[in-house]
Structures are given as structure tokens and as C-alpha cells.
C-alpha atoms as a PDB file:
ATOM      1  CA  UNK A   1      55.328 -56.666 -22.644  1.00  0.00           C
ATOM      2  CA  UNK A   2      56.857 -53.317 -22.696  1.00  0.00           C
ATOM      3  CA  UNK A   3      59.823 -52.543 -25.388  1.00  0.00           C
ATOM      4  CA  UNK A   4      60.267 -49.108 -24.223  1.00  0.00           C
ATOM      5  CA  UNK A   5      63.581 -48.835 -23.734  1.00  0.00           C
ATOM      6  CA  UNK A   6      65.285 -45.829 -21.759  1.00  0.00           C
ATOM      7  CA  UNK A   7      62.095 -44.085 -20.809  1.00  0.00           C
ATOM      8  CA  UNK A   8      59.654 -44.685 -18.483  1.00  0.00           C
ATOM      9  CA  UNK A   9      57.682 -47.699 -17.778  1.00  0.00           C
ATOM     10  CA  UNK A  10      54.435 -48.933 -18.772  1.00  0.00           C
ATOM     11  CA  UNK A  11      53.215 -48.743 -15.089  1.00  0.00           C
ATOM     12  CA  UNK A  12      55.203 -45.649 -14.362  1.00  0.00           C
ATOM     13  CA  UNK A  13      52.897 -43.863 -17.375  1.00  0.00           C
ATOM     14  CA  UNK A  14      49.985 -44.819 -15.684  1.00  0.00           C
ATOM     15  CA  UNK A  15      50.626 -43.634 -12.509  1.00  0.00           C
ATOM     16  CA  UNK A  16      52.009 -40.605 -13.731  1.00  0.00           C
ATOM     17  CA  UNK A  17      48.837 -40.094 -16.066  1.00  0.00           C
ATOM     18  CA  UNK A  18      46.254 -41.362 -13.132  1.00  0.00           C
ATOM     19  CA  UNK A  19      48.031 -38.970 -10.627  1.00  0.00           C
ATOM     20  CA  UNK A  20      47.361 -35.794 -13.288  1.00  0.00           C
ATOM     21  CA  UNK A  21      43.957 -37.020 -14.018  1.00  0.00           C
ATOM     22  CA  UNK A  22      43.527 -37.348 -10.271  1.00  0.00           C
ATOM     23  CA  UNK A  23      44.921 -33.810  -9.919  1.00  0.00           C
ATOM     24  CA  UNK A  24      42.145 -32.562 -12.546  1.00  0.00           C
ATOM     25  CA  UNK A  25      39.734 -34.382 -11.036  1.00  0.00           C
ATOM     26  CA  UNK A  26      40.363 -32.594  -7.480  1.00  0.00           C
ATOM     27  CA  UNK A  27      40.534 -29.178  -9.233  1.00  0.00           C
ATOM     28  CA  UNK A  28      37.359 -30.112 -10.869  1.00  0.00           C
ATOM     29  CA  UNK A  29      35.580 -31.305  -7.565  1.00  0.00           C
ATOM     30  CA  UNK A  30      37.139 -28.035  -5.755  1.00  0.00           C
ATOM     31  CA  UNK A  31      35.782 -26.081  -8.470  1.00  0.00           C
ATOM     32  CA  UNK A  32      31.921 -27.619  -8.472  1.00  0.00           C
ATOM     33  CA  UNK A  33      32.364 -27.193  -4.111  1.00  0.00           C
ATOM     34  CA  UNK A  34      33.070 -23.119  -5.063  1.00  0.00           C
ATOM     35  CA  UNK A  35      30.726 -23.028  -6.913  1.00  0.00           C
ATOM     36  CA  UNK A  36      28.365 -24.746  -5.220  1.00  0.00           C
ATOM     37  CA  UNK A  37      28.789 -23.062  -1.894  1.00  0.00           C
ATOM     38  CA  UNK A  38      28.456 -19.769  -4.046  1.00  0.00           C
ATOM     39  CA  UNK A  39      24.893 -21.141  -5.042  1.00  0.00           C
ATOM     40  CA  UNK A  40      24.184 -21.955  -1.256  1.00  0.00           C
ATOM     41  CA  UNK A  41      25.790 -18.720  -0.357  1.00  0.00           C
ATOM     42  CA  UNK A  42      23.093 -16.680  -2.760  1.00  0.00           C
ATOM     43  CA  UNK A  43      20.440 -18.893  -1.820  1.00  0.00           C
ATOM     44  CA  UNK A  44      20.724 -17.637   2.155  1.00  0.00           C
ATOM     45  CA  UNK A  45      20.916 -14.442   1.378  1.00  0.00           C
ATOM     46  CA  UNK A  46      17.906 -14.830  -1.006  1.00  0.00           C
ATOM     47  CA  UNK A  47      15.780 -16.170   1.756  1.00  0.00           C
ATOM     48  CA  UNK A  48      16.751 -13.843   4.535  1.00  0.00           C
ATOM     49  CA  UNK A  49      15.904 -11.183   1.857  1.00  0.00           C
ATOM     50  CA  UNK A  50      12.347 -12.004   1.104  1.00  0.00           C
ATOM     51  CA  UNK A  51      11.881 -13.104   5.357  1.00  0.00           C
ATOM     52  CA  UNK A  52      12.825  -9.298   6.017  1.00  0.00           C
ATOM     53  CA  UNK A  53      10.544  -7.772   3.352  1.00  0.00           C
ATOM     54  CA  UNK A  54       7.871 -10.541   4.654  1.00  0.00           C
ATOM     55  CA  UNK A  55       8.631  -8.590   8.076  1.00  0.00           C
ATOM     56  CA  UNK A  56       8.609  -5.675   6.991  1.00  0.00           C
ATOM     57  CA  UNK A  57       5.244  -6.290   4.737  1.00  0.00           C
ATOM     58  CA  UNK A  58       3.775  -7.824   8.179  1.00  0.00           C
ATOM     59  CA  UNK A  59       4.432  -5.252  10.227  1.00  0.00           C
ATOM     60  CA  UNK A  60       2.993  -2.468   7.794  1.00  0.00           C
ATOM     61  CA  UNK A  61      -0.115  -4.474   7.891  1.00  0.00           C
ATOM     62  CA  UNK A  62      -0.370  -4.761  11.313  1.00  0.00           C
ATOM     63  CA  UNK A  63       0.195  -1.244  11.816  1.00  0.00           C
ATOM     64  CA  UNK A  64      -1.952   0.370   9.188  1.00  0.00           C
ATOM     65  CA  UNK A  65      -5.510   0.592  10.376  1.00  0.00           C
ATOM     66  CA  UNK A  66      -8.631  -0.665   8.471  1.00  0.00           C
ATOM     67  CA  UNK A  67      -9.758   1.009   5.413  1.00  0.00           C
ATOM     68  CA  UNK A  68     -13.339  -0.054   5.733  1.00  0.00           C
ATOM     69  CA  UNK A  69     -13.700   0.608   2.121  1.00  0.00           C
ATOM     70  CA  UNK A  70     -13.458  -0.339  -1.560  1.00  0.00           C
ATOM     71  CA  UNK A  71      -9.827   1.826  -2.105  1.00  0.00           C
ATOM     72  CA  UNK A  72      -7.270   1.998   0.502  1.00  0.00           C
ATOM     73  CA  UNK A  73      -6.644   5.212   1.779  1.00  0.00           C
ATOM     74  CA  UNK A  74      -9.373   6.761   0.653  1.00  0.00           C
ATOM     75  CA  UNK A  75     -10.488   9.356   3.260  1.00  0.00           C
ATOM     76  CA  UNK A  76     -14.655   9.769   3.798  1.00  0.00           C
ATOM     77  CA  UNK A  77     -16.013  13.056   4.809  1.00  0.00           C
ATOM     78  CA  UNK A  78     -18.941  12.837   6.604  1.00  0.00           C
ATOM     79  CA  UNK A  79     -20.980  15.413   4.667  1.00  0.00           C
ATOM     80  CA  UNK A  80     -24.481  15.260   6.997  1.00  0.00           C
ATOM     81  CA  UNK A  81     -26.484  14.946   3.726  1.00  0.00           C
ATOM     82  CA  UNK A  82     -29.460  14.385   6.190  1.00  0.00           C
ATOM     83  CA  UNK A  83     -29.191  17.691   8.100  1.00  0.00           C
ATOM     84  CA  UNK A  84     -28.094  19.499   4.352  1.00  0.00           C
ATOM     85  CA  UNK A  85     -31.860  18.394   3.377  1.00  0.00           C
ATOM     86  CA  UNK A  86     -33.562  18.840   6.401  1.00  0.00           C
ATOM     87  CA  UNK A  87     -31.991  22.651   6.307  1.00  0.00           C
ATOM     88  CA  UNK A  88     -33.174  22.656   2.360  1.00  0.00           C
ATOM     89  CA  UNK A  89     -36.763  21.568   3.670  1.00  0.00           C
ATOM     90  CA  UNK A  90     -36.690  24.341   6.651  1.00  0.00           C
ATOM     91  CA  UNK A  91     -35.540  27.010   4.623  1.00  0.00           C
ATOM     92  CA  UNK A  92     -37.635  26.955   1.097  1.00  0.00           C
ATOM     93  CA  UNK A  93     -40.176  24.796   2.322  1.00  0.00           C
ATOM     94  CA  UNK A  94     -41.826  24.250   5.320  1.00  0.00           C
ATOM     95  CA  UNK A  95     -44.603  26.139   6.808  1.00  0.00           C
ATOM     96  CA  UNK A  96     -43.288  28.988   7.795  1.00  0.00           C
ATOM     97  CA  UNK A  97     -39.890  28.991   5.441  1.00  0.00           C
ATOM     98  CA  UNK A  98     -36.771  31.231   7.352  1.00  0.00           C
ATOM     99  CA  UNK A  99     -36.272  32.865   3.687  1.00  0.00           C
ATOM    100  CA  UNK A 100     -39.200  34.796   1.744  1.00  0.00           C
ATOM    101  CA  UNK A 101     -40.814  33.559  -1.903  1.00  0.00           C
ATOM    102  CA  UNK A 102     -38.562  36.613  -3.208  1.00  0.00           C
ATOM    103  CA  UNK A 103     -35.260  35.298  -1.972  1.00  0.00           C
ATOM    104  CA  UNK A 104     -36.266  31.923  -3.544  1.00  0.00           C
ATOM    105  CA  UNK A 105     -36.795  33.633  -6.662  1.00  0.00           C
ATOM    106  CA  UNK A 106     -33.367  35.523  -6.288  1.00  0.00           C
ATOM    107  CA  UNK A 107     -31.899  31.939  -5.554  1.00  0.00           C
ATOM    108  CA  UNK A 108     -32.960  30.254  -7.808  1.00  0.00           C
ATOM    109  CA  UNK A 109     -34.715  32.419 -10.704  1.00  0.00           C
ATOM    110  CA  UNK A 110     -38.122  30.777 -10.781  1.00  0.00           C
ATOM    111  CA  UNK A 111     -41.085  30.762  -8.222  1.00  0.00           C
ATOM    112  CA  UNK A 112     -41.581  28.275  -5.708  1.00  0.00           C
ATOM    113  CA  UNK A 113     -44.421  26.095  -7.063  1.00  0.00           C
ATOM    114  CA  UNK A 114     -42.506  26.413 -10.583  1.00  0.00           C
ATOM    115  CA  UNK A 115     -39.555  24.446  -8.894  1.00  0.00           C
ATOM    116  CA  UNK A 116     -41.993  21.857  -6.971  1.00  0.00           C
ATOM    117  CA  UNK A 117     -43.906  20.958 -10.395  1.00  0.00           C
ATOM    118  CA  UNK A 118     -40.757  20.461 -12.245  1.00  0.00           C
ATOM    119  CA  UNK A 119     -39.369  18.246  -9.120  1.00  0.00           C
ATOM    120  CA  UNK A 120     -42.408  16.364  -9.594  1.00  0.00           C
ATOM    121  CA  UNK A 121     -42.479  16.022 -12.937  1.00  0.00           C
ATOM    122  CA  UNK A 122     -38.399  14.571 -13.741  1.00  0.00           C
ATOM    123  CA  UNK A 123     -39.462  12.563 -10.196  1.00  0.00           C
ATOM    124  CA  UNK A 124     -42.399  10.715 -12.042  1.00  0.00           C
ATOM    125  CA  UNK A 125     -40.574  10.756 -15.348  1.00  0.00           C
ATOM    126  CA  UNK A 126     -36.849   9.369 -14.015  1.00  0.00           C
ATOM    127  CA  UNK A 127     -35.314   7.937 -11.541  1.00  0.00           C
ATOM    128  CA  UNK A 128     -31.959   9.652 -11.787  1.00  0.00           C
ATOM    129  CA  UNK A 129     -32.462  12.104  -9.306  1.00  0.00           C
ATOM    130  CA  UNK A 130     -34.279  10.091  -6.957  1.00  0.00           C
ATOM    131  CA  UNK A 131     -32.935   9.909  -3.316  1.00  0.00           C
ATOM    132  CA  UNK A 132     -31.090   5.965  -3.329  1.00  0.00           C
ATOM    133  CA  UNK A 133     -29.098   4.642  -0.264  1.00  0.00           C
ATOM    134  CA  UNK A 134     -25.424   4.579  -0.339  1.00  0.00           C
ATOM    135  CA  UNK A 135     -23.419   1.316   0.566  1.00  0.00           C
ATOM    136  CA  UNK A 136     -24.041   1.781   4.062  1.00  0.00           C
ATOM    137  CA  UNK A 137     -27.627   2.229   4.106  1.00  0.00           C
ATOM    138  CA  UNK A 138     -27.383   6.108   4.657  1.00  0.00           C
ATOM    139  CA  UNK A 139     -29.976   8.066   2.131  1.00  0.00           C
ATOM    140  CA  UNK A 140     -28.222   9.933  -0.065  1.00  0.00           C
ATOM    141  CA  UNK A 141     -29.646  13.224  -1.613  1.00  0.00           C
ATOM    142  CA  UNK A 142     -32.837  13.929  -1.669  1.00  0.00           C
ATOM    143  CA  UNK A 143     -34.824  14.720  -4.845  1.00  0.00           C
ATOM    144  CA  UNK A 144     -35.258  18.361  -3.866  1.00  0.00           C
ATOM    145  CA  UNK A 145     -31.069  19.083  -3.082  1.00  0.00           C
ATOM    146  CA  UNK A 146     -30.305  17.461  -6.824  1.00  0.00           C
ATOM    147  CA  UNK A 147     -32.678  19.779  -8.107  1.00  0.00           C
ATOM    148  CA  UNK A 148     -31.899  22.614  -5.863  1.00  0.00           C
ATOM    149  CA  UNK A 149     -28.388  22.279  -6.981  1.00  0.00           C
ATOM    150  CA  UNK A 150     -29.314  21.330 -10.879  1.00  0.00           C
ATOM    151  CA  UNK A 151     -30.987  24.651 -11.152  1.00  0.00           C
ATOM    152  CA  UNK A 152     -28.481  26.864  -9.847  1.00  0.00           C
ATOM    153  CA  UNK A 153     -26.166  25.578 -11.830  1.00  0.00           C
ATOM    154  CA  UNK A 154     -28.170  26.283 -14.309  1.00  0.00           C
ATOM    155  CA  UNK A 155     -29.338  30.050 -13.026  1.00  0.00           C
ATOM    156  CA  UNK A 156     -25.763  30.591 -12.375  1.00  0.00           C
ATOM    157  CA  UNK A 157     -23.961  28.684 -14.878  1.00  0.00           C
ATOM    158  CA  UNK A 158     -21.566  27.392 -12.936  1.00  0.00           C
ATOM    159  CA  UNK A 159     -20.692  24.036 -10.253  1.00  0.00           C
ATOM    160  CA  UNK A 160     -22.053  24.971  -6.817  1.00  0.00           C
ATOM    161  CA  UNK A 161     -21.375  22.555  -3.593  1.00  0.00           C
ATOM    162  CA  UNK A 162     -23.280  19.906  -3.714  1.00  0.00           C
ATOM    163  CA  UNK A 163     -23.612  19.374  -0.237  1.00  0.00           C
END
């Protein structure tokens, strides 16, 4: 039983009061639908961000040649470390040398048989400057280049090409 007198009913409160909470409850779900299609909105864009760098990333890959090697872009020279001891062998050593036991001497300030003892010797003693095959199965230097360049460095004093 309502004793309100002169203002509104009972019934007339509650619809009044349902109809604003209604009203908040619409601005409320409006709000959450914003929002939410702002969340779906930056989730699209999201994915077709990381599917064009995915693209792109492909792409590059398929593109780029092989390496073949332990560091990307890494360029090999092909140095002909074979023919480099072969001409060593020809020129100091053979038979019948192309330069004279004095322009070995100039070369490398020591005789000839000096040189071959002491490449010997370190040979028998270490196997640093042994001649060891390279990832590929290609010999590397042989034991007379390392020493060849080892002692003029050291005649010289300074780095010489090593190849």
C-alpha cells in the first residue's frame, strides 16, 4: 500500500527507475560493443601486420641465395693454396729451382738446408704448422708456406701475404 500522496506512484518509480537503469545499461552495452570492436579492430590490423612481414621475410628468403657456410654473407676467396705451394716447391725447391741459393738467401736471410732442417725440426716437434684439411676437405697450407711466411716475417719484421 502506497501513502504517497501527490507524487508519483509506487509503480510509476519503478518504471521510471527501470527505464534509467535500462538507459545505463544500453550505454554500458554500447560502450563494451566500442570497445570491443576497437579490440577486434587492432587485432586485424595486428594480423595483417605480422602476414606482410611473414611475406616480406618469405620472399627475402626465397630470393637470397645459399650461403653454404657457417656466417651468412660471408664471401670466400678462392685463394689456390694448392698452386701457391706447388709455385713455393718449383721455385726454392725442386731440382732445378727458377731462383738461385743467393736469392733464397736474399729472401729469406738463411741458406737453403738451414730453412729445410728447421722445417723439419718444429714438423717433428709440433703440429701447429702442419698442413690440416679445411672443412671441405681442401689441404690447407703446407708446412713449407707457414714457414716460408713465418720467417719473413721474421727477416722482415713485418705481416707478408699469406697466400
Amino acid at each position: 500500500m502506497s501513502y504517497n500522496i501527490g507524487g508519483p506512484s509506487n509503480t510509476e518509480n519503478n518504471i521510471l527507475s527501470s527505464s534509467s537503469s535500462d538507459d545505463d545499461d544500453n550505454d554500458n552495452m554500447l560502450w563494451m560493443y566500442d570497445l570491443f570492436s576497437m579490440e577486434e579492430d587492432a587485432m586485424h590490423r595486428v594480423i595483417q601486420n605480422n602476414s606482410m612481414v611473414l611475406e616480406l621475410t618469405l620472399s627475402h628468403l626465397n630470393n637470397c641465395r645459399s650461403h653454404g657456410g657457417s656466417i651468412p654473407g660471408h664471401v670466400v676467396i678462392n685463394r689456390n693454396q694448392e698452386a701457391a705451394d706447388r709455385n713455393l716447391w718449383n721455385d726454392y725447391f725442386s731440382e732445378n729451382p727458377r731462383y738461385n741459393v743467393e736469392m733464397f738467401r736474399r729472401r729469406y736471410r738463411m741458406s737453403r738446408s738451414l730453412f729445410l732442417r728447421i722445417v723439419g725440426a718444429v714438423k717433428n716437434h709440433d703440429s701447429y704448422f702442419q698442413q690440416r684439411c679445411d672443412g671441405l676437405s681442401r689441404g690447407g697450407l703446407s708446412t713449407a708456406k707457414n714457414y716460408s711466411q713465418l720467417f719473413r716475417m721474421l727477416a722482415y719484421g713485418l705481416p707478408c701475404r699469406c697466400y
